[in-house]
Each structure stands twice: as C-alpha cells, then as structure tokens.
C-alpha atoms as a PDB file:
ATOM      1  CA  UNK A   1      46.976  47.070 -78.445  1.00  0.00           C
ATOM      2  CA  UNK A   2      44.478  46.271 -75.853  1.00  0.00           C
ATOM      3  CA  UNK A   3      44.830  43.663 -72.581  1.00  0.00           C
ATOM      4  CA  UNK A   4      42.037  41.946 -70.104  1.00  0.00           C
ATOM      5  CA  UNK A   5      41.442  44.360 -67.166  1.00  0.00           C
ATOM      6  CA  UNK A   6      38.175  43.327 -66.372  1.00  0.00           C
ATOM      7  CA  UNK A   7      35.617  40.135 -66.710  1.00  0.00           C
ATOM      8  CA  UNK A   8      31.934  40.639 -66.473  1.00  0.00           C
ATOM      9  CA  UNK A   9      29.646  37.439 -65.675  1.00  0.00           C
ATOM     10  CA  UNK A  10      26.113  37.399 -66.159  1.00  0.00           C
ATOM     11  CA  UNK A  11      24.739  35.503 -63.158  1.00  0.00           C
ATOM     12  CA  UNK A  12      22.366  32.157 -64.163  1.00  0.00           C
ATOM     13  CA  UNK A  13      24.187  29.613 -65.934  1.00  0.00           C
ATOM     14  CA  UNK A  14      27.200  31.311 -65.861  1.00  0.00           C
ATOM     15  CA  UNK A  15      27.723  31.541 -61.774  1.00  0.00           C
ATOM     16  CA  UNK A  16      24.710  29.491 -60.667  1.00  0.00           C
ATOM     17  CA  UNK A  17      22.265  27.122 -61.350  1.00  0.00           C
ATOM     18  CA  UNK A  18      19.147  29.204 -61.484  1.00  0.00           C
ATOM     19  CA  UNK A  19      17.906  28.262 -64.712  1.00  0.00           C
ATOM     20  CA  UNK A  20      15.828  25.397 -63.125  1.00  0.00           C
ATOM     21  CA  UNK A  21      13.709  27.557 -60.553  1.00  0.00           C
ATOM     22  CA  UNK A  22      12.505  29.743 -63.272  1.00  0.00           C
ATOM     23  CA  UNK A  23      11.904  27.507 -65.882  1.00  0.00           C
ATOM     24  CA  UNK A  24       9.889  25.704 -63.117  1.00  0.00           C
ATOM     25  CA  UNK A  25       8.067  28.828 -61.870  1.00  0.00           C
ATOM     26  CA  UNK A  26       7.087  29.818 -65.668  1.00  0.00           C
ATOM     27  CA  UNK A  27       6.095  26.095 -65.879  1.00  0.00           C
ATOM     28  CA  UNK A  28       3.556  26.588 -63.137  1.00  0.00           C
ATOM     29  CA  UNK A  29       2.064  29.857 -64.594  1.00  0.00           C
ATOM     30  CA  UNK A  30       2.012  28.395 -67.592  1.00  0.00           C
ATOM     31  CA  UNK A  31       0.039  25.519 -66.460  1.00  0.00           C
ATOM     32  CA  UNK A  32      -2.428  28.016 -64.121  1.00  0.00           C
ATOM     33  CA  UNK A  33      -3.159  29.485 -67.804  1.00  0.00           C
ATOM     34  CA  UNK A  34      -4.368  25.909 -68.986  1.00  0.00           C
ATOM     35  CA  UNK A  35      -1.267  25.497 -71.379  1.00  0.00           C
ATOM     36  CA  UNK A  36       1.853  23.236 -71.414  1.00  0.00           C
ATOM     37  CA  UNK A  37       5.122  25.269 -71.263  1.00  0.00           C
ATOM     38  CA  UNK A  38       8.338  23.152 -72.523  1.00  0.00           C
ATOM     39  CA  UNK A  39      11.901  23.269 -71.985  1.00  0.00           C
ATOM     40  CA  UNK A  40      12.121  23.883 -76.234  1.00  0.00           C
ATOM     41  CA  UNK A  41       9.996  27.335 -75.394  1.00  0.00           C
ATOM     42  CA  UNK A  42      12.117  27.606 -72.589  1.00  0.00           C
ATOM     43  CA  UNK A  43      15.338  28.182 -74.268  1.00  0.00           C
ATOM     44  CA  UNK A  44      13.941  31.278 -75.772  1.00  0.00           C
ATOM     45  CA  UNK A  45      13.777  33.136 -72.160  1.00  0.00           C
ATOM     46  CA  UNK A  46      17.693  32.972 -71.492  1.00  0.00           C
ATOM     47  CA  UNK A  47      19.076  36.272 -70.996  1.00  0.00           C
ATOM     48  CA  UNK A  48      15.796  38.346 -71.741  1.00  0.00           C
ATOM     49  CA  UNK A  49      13.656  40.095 -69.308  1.00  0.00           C
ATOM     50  CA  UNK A  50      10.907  39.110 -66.969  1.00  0.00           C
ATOM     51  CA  UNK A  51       8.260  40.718 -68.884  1.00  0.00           C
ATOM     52  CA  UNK A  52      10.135  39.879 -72.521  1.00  0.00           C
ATOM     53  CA  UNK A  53       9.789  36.518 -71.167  1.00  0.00           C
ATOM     54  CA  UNK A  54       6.252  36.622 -70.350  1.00  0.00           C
ATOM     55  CA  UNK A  55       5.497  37.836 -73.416  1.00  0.00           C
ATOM     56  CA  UNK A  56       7.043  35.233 -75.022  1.00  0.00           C
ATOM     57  CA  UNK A  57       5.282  32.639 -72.875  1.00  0.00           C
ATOM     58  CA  UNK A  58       1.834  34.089 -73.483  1.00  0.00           C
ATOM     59  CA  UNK A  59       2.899  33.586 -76.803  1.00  0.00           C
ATOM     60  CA  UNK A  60       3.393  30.756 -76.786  1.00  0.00           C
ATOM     61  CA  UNK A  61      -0.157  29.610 -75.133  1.00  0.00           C
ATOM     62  CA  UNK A  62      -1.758  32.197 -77.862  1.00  0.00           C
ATOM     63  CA  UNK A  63      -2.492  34.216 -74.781  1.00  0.00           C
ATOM     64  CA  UNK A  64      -3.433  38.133 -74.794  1.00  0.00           C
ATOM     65  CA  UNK A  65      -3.075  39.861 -71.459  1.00  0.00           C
ATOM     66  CA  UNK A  66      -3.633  43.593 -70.845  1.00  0.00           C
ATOM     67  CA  UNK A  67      -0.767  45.508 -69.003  1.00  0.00           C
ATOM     68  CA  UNK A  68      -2.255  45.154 -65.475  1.00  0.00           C
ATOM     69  CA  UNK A  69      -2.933  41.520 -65.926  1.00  0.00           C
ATOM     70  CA  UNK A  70       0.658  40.890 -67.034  1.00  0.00           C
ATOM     71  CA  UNK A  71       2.127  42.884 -64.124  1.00  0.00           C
ATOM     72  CA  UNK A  72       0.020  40.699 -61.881  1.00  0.00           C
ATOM     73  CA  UNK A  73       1.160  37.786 -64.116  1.00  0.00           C
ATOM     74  CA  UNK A  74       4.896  38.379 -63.610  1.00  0.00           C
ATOM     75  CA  UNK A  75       4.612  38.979 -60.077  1.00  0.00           C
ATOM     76  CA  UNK A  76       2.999  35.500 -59.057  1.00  0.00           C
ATOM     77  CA  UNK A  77       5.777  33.971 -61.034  1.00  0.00           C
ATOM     78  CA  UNK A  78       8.675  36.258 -59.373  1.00  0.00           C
ATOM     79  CA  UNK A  79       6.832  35.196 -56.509  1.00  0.00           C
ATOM     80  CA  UNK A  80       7.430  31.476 -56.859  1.00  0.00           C
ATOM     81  CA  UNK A  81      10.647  32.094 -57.808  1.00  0.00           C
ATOM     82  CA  UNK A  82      12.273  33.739 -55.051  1.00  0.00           C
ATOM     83  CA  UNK A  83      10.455  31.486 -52.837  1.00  0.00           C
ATOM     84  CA  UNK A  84      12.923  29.114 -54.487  1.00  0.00           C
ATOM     85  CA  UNK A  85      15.980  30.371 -54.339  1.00  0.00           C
ATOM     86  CA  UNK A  86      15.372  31.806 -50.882  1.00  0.00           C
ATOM     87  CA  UNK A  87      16.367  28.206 -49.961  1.00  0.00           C
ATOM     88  CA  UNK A  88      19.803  28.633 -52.062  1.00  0.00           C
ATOM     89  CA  UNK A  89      23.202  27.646 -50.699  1.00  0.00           C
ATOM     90  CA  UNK A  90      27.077  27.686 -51.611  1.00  0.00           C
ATOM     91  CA  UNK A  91      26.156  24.379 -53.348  1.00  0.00           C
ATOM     92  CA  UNK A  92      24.334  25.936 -55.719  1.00  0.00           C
ATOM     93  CA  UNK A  93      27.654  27.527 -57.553  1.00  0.00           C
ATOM     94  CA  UNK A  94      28.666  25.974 -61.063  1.00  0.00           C
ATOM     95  CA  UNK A  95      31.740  24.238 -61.108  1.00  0.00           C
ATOM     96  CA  UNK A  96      34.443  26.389 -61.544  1.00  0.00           C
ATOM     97  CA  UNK A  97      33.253  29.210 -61.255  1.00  0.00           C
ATOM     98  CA  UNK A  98      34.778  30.219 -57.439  1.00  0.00           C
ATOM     99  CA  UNK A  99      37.967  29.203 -57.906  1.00  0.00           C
ATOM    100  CA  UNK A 100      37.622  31.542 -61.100  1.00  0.00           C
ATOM    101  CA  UNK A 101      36.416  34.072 -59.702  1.00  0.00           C
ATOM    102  CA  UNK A 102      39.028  33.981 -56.518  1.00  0.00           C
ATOM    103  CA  UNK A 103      41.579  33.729 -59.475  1.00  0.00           C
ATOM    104  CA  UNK A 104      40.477  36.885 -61.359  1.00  0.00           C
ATOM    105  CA  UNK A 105      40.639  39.082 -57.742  1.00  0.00           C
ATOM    106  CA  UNK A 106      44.024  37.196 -57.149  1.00  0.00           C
ATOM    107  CA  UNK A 107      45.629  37.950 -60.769  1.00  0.00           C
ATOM    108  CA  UNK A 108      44.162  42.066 -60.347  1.00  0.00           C
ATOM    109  CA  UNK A 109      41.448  41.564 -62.770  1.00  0.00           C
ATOM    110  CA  UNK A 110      38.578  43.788 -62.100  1.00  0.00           C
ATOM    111  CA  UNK A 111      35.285  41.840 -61.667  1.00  0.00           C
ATOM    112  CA  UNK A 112      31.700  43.009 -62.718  1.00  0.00           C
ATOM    113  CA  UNK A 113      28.190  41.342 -62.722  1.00  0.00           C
ATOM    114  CA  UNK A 114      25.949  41.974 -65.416  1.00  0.00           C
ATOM    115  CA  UNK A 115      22.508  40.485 -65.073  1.00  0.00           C
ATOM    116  CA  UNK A 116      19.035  40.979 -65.638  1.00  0.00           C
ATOM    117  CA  UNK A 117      17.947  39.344 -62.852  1.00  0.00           C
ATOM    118  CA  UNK A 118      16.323  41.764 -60.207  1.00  0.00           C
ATOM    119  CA  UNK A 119      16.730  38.948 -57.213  1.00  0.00           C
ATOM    120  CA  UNK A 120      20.638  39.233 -58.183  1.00  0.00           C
ATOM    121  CA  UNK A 121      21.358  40.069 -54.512  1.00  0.00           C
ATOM    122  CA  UNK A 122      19.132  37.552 -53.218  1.00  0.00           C
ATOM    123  CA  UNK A 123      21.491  34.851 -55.067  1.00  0.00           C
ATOM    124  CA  UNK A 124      24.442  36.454 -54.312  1.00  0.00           C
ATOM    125  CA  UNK A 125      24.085  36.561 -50.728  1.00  0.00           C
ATOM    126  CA  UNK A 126      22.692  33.186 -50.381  1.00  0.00           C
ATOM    127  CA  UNK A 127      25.568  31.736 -51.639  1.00  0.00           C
ATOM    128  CA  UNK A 128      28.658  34.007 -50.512  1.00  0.00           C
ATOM    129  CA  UNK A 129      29.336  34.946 -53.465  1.00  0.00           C
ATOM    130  CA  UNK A 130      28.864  38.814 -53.108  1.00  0.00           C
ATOM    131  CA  UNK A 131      32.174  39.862 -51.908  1.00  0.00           C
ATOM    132  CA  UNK A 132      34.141  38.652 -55.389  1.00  0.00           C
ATOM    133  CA  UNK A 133      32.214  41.286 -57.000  1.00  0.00           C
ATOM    134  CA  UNK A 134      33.324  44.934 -57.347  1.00  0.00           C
ATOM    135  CA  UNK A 135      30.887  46.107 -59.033  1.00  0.00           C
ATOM    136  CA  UNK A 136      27.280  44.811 -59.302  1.00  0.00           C
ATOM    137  CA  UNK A 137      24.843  45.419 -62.310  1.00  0.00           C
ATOM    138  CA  UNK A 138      21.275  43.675 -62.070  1.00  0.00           C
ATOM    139  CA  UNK A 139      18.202  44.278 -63.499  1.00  0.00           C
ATOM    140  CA  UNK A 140      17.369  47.435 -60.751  1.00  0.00           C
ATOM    141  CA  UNK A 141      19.612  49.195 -62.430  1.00  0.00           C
ATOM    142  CA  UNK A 142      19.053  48.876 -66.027  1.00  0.00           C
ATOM    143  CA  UNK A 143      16.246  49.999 -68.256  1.00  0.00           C
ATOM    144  CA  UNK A 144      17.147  47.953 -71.361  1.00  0.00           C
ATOM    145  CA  UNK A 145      17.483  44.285 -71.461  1.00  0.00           C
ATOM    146  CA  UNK A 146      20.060  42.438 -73.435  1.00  0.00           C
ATOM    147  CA  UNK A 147      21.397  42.493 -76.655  1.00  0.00           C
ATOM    148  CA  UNK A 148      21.067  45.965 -75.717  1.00  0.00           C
ATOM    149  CA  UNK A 149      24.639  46.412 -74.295  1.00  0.00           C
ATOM    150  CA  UNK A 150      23.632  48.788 -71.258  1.00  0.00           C
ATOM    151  CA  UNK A 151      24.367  46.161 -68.423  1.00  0.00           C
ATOM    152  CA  UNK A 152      27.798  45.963 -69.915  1.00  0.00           C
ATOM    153  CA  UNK A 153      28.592  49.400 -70.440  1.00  0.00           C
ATOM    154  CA  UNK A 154      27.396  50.527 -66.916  1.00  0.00           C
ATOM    155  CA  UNK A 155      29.748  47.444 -65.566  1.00  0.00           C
ATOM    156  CA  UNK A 156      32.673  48.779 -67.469  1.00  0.00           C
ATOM    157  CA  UNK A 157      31.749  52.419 -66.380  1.00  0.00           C
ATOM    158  CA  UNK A 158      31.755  51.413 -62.650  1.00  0.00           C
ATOM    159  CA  UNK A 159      34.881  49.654 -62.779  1.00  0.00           C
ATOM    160  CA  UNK A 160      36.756  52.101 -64.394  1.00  0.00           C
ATOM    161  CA  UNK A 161      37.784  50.263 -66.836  1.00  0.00           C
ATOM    162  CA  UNK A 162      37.001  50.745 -70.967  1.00  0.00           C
ATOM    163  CA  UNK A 163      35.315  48.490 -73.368  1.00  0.00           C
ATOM    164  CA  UNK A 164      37.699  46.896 -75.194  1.00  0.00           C
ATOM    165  CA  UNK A 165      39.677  45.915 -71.808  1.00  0.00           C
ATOM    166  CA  UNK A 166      36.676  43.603 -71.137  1.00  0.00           C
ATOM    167  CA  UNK A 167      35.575  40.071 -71.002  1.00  0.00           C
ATOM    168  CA  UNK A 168      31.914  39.023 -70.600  1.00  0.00           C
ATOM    169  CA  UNK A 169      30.813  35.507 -69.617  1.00  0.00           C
ATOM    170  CA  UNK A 170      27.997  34.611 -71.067  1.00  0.00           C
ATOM    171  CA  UNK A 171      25.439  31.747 -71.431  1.00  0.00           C
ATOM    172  CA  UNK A 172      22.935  33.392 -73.460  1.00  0.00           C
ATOM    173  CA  UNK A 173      22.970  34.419 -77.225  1.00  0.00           C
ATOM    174  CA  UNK A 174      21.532  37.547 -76.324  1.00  0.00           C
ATOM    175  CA  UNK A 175      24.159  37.971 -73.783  1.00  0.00           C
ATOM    176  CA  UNK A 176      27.064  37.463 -76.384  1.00  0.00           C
ATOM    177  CA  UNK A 177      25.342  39.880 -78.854  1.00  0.00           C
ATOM    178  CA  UNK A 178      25.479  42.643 -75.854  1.00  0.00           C
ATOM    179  CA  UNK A 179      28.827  42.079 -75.206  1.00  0.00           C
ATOM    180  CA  UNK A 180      29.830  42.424 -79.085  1.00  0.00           C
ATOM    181  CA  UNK A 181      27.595  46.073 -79.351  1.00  0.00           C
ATOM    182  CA  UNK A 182      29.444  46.986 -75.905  1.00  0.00           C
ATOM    183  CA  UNK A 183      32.542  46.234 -77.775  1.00  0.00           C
ATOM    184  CA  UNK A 184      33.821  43.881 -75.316  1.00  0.00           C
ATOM    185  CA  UNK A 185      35.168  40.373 -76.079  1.00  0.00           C
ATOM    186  CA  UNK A 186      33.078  37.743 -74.907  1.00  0.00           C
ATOM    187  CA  UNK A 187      33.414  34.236 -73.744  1.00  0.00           C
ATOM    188  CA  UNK A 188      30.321  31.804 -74.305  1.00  0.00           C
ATOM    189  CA  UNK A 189      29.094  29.649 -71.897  1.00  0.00           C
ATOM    190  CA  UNK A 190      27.570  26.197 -73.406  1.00  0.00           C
ATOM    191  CA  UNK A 191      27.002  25.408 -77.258  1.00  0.00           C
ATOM    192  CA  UNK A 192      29.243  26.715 -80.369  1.00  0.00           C
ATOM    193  CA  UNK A 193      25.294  25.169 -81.496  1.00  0.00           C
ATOM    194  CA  UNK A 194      23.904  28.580 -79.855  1.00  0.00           C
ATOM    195  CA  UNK A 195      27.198  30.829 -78.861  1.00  0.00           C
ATOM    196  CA  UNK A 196      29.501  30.641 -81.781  1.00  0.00           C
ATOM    197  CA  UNK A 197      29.195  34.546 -81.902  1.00  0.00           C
ATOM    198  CA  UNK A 198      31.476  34.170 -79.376  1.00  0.00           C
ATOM    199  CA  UNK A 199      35.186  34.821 -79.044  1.00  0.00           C
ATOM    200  CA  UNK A 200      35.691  31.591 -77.264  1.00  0.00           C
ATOM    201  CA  UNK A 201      33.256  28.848 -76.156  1.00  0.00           C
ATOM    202  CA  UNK A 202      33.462  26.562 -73.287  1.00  0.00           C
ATOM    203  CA  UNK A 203      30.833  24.216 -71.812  1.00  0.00           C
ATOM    204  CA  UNK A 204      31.416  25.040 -68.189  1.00  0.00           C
ATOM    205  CA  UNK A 205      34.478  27.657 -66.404  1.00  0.00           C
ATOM    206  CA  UNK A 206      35.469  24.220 -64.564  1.00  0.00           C
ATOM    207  CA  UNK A 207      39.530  24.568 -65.002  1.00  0.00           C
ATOM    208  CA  UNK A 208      38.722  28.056 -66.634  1.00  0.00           C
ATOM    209  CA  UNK A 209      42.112  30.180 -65.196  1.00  0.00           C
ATOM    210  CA  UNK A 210      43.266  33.620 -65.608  1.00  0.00           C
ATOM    211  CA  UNK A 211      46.117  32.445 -67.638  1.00  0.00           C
ATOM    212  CA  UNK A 212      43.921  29.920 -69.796  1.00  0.00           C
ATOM    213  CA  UNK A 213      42.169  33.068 -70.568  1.00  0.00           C
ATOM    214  CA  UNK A 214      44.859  35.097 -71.562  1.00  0.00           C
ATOM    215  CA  UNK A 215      46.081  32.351 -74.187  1.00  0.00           C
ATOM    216  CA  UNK A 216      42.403  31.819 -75.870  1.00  0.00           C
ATOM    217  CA  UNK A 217      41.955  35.314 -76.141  1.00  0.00           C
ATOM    218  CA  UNK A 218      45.171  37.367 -76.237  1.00  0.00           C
ATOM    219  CA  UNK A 219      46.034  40.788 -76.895  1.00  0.00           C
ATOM    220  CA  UNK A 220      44.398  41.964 -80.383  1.00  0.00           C
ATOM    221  CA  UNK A 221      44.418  45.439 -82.093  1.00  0.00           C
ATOM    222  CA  UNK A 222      41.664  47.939 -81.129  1.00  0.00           C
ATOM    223  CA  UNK A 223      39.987  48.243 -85.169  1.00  0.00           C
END
C-alpha cells in the first residue's frame, strides 16, 4: 500500500500565469521571421523545451535554421521573455495555488518543483513563492525535457521520498506522460479534452486541499 508524501508542481499554468509572456515573446520572433504564430500552434509548446519549441515554431513558418542561428534565435526570445516577467509580482499566482501550497507544508507533505523553465528562480523570487519549495528542479538541472520523467525523478530523489509516494501537478500532456514513466500519480491541470491521462483533472487548484486530495486519489496498491 502506498500514501502521498510528496507533490511536485510544474511551474507555468500550474503556479503562475506565465503562459502569456512566452506565447507573446514566440509571437514576436515569429513575426521578425515574416510568419504569423497562433495560439492553435501555441498549444503545442506546453511543457517542452526552449529549443523543442523553437523547432516546432520554425516548423511551423517552414523555416530551416542552422544550430548557431537557432541558438541566437532562442536567445532573443528568452530575451524578451525575462524582460517580462522581470516585472512579475505576488499577483501573478493562480488561484489557489498558495493557500495549496501553505496547506501541503502545513499537512507534512514534502513539496518539489519540476519545470523546464530555466528563469524558474526568476519567477519564484518575484513572486515569494520560493520558500514553499524544498526542493527545486528547473531546466538548469535537467538534460531531458518532458515526457522524459527526469525532472520528476530528480524531485523525488531530492526529497527523499520514492516514486510511487508522489503527486505531480501538471498542465501539460507531456507533463502527465512524465509523471506516469516516473511512476508517480499525477493530477492534471485544465482539460479531461487534453489531460485525461491523468489520475484526476481539475481546471484550476482554487479550493484544491490536502484532504480533497487524499479522497480523489487515495491509497492504491503498488502493481
């Protein structure tokens, strides 16, 4: 039999609303390249890499880049983007998703984040979130991007704490499929549309609780 010890967010859509600044940064490169970039083509960046996701967006514009131009590439749109959320506040948390967090710490859950973002800390910091975390994963850390399950499994590792004990919170389908690789239950943020891998979907963690959580998902037999 296995409990919850842990939950392990990923960071945009889950904790914050970041997706906006990058889709608006990839926007603008998009349009310096002399093509239109929509929110449709967007959807296909959530949880992947920067440079998965410029490959998708050159893709998209039938675009072929060698390596140095797509370093260059990515770093004029990192550029725009942390110019963005360099301006970030507390305001910028989802709802929900401090009072769950200050619940988890409270109830003795472990917390983890598991991101791809490399400006992780940036967010973090700007909007006090930081100190809920005791462990942080971002995309410094990691050399594989998700559905690989490596964020995961390094979060688990650092908090002590095995697999099968864990949650992940997740708003991307990629995110859910690392989760269920790492072995972990997971907990979609959004659309049953898009996350119905998921153990449990919710549209938001507004009135998400520690005890809520225990009843959707409670304790199941390691297979």
């Amino acid at each position: 039999m296995s409990t919850i010890k842990a939950c392990l967010f990923d960071l945009d859509g889950v904790l914050v609303d970041t997706a906006r600044y990058h889709y608006e940064a990839w926007k603008r490169l998009a349009a310096d390249l002399g093509f239109e970039f929509t929110q449709t083509d967007n959807e296909r960046l959530k949880g992947v890499s920067r440079m998965a996701s410029l490959d998708i967006l050159l893709s998209v514009g039938q675009l072929h880049k060698s390596e140095a131009e797509k370093q260059e590439l990515a770093a004029r749109k990192n550029r725009w983007y942390v110019e963005a959320i360099s301006k970030m506040g507390p305001e910028e948390i989802l709802p929900g998703a401090l009072s769950f967090l200050k619940d988890c710490r409270e109830s003795g859950l472990k917390v983890a984040l598991g991101s791809a973002s490399k400006n992780a800390m940036t967010i973090l910091n700007n909007t006090g979130l930081t100190p809920y975390f005791d462990v942080i994963i971002d995309g410094t850390k990691t050399s594989s991007a998700k559905p690989d399950p490596e964020v995961f499994l390094l979060g688990a590792s650092g908090l002590e704490v095995e697999p099968e004990h864990c949650v992940v919170f997740e708003d991307a389908e990629a995110g859910i499929e690392a989760a269920r690789r790492a072995g972990m239950r997971s907990v979609g943020i959004g659309s049953t549309a898009t996350l119905g891998e998921a153990d449990l979907v919710i549209p938001s963690l507004e009135g998400m609780t520690v005890t809520r959580l225990r009843q959707e998902i409670p304790a199941f037999f390691i297979s």
